[in-house]
N, C-alpha and C. Protein backbone atom coordinates (compact mmCIF):
# COMPACT_ATOMS: atom_id res chain seq x y z
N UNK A 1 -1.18 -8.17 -7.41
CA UNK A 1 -1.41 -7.67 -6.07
C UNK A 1 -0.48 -6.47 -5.85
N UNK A 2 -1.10 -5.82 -5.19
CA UNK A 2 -0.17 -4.15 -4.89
C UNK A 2 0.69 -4.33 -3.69
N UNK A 3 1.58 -4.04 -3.94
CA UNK A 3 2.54 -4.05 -1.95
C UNK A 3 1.84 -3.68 -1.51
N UNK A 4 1.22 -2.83 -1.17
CA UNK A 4 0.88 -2.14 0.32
C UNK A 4 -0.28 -3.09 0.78
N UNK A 5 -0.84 -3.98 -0.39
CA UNK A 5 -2.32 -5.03 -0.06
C UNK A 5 -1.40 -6.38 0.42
N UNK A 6 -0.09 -6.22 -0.04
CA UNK A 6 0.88 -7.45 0.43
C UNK A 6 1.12 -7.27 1.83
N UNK A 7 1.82 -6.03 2.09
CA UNK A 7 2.04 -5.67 3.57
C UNK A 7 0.99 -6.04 4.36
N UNK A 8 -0.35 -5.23 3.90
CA UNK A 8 -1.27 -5.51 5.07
C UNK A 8 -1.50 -7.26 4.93
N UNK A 9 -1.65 -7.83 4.45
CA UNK A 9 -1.80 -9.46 4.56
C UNK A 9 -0.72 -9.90 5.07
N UNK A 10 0.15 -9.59 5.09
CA UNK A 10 1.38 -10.09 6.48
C UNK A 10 1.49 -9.60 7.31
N UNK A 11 0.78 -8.21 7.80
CA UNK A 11 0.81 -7.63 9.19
C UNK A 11 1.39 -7.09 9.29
N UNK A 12 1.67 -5.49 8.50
CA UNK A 12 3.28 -5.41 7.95
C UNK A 12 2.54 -3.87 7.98
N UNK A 13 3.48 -3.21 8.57
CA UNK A 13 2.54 -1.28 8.12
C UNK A 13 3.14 -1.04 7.30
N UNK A 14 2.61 -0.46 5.84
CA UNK A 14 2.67 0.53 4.86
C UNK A 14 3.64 1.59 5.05
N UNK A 15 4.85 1.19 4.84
CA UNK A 15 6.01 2.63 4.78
C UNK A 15 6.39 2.94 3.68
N UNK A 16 7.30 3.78 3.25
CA UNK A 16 7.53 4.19 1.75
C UNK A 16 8.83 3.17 1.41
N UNK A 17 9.70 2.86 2.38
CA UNK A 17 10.90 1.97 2.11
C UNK A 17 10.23 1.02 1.97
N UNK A 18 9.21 0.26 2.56
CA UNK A 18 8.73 -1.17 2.51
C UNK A 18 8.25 -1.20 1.27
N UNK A 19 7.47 -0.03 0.93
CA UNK A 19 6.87 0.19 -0.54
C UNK A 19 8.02 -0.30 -1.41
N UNK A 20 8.41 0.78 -1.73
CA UNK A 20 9.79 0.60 -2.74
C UNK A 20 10.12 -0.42 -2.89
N UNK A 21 10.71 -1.49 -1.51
CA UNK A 21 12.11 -2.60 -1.74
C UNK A 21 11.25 -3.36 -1.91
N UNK A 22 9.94 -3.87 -2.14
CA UNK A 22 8.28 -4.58 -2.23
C UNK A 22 8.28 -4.69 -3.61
N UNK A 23 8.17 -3.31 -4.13
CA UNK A 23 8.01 -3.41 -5.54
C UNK A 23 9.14 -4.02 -6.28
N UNK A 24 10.30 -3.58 -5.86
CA UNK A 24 11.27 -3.96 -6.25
C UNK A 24 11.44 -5.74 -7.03
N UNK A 25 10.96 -6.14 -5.23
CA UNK A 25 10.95 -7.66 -5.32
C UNK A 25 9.89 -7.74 -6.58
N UNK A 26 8.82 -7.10 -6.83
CA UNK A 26 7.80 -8.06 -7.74
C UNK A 26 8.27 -7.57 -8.78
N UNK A 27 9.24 -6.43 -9.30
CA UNK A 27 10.01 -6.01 -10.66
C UNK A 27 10.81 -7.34 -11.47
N UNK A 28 11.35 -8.59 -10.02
CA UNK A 28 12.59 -9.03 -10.50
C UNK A 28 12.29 -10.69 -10.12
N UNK A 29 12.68 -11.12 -11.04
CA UNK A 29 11.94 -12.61 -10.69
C UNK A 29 13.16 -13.53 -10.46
N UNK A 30 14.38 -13.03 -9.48
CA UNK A 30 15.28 -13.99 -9.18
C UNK A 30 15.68 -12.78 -7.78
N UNK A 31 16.58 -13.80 -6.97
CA UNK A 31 17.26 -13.42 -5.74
C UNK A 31 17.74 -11.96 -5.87
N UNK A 32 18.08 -11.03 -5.13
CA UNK A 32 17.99 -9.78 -4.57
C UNK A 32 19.17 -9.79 -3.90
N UNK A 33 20.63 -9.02 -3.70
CA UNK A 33 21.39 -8.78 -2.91
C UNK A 33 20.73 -7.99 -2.31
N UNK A 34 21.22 -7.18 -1.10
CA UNK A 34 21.28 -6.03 -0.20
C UNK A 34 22.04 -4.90 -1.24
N UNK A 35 22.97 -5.10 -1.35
CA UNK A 35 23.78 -4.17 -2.17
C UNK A 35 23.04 -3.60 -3.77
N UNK A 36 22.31 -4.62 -4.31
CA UNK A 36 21.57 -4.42 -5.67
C UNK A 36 20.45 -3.67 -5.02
N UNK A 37 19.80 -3.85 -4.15
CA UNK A 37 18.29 -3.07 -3.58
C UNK A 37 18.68 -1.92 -3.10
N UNK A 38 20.28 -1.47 -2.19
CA UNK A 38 20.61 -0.12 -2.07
C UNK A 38 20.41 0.13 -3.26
N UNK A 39 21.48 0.23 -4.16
CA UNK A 39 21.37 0.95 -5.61
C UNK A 39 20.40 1.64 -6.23
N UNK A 40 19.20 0.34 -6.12
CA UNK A 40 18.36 0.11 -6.99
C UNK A 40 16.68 1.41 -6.60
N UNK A 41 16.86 1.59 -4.76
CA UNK A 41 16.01 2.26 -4.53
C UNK A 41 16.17 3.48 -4.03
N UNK A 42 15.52 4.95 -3.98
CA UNK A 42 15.68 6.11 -3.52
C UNK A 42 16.91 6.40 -2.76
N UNK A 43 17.55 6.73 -2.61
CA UNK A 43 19.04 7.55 -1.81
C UNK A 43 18.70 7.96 -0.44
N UNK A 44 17.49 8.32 -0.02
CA UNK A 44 16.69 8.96 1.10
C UNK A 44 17.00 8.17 2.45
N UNK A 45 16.81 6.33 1.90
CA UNK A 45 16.84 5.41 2.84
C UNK A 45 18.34 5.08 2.99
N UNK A 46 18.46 5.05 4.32
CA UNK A 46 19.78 4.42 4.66
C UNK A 46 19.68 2.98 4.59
N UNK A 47 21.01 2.75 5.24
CA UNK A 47 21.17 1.47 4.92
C UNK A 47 20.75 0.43 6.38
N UNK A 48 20.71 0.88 7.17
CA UNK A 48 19.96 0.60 8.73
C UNK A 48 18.31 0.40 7.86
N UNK A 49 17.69 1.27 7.32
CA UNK A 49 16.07 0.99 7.35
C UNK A 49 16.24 -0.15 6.41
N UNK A 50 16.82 0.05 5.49
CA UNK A 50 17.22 -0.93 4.64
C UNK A 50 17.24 -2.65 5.20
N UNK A 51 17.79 -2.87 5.65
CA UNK A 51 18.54 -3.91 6.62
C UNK A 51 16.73 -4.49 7.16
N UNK A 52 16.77 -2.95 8.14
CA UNK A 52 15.34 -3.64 9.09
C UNK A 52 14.10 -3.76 8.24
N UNK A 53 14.28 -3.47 6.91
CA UNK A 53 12.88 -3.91 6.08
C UNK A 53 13.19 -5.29 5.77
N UNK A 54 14.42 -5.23 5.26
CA UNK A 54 13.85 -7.18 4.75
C UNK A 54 14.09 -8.09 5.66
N UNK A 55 14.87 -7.72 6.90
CA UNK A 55 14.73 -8.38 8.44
C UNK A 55 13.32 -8.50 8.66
N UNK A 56 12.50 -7.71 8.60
CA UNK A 56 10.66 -7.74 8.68
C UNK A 56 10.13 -8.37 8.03
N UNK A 57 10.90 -8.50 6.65
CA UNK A 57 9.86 -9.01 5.30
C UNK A 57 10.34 -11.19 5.69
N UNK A 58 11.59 -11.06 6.04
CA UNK A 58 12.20 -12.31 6.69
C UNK A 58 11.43 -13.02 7.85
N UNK A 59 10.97 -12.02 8.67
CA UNK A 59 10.36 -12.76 9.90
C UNK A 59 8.85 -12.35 9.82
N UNK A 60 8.05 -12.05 8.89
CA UNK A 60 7.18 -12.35 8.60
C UNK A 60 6.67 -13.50 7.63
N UNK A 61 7.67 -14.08 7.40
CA UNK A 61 7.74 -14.87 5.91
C UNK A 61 7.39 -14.50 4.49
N UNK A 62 7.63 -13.35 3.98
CA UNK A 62 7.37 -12.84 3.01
C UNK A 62 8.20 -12.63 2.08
N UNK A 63 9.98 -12.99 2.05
CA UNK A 63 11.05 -13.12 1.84
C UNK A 63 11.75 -14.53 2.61
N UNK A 64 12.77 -15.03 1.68
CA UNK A 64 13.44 -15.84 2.75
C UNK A 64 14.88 -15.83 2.05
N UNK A 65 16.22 -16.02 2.85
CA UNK A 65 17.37 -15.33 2.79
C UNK A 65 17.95 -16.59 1.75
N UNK A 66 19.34 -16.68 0.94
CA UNK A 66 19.45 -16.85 0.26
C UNK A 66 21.09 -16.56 0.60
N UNK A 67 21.23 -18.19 0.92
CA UNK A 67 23.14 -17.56 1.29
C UNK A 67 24.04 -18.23 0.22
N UNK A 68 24.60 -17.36 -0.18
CA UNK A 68 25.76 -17.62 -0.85
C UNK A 68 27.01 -17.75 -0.95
């Protein structure tokens, strides 16, 4: 399945950060820091959009947090 066909099945609009930190997730088949997904995606996005994408991807249920 493609992110952006993921997004729209959770109700989710198609952005280029959502893109990215999306793919990301289906690159890696274990838990995700915040700090590894800065790194890991374009320089462009701060760390605020950052934050409010997987806050979205969280309260859509499409992610779920992972405390350590």
């Amino acid at each position: 399945m493609q992110p952006s066909e993921t997004l729209r099945n959770f109700k989710l609009k198609s952005t280029p950060c959502r893109v990215e930190v999306l793919t990301l997730f289906f690159k890696n088949d274990h838990a995700l820091s915040n700090a590894f997904i800065e790194k890991s995606i374009d320089a462009s996005f701060d760390r605020v959009t950052v934050y409010r994408t997987l806050k979205s991807f969280e309260d859509k249920g499409l992610i779920h947090k992972v405390l350590d």
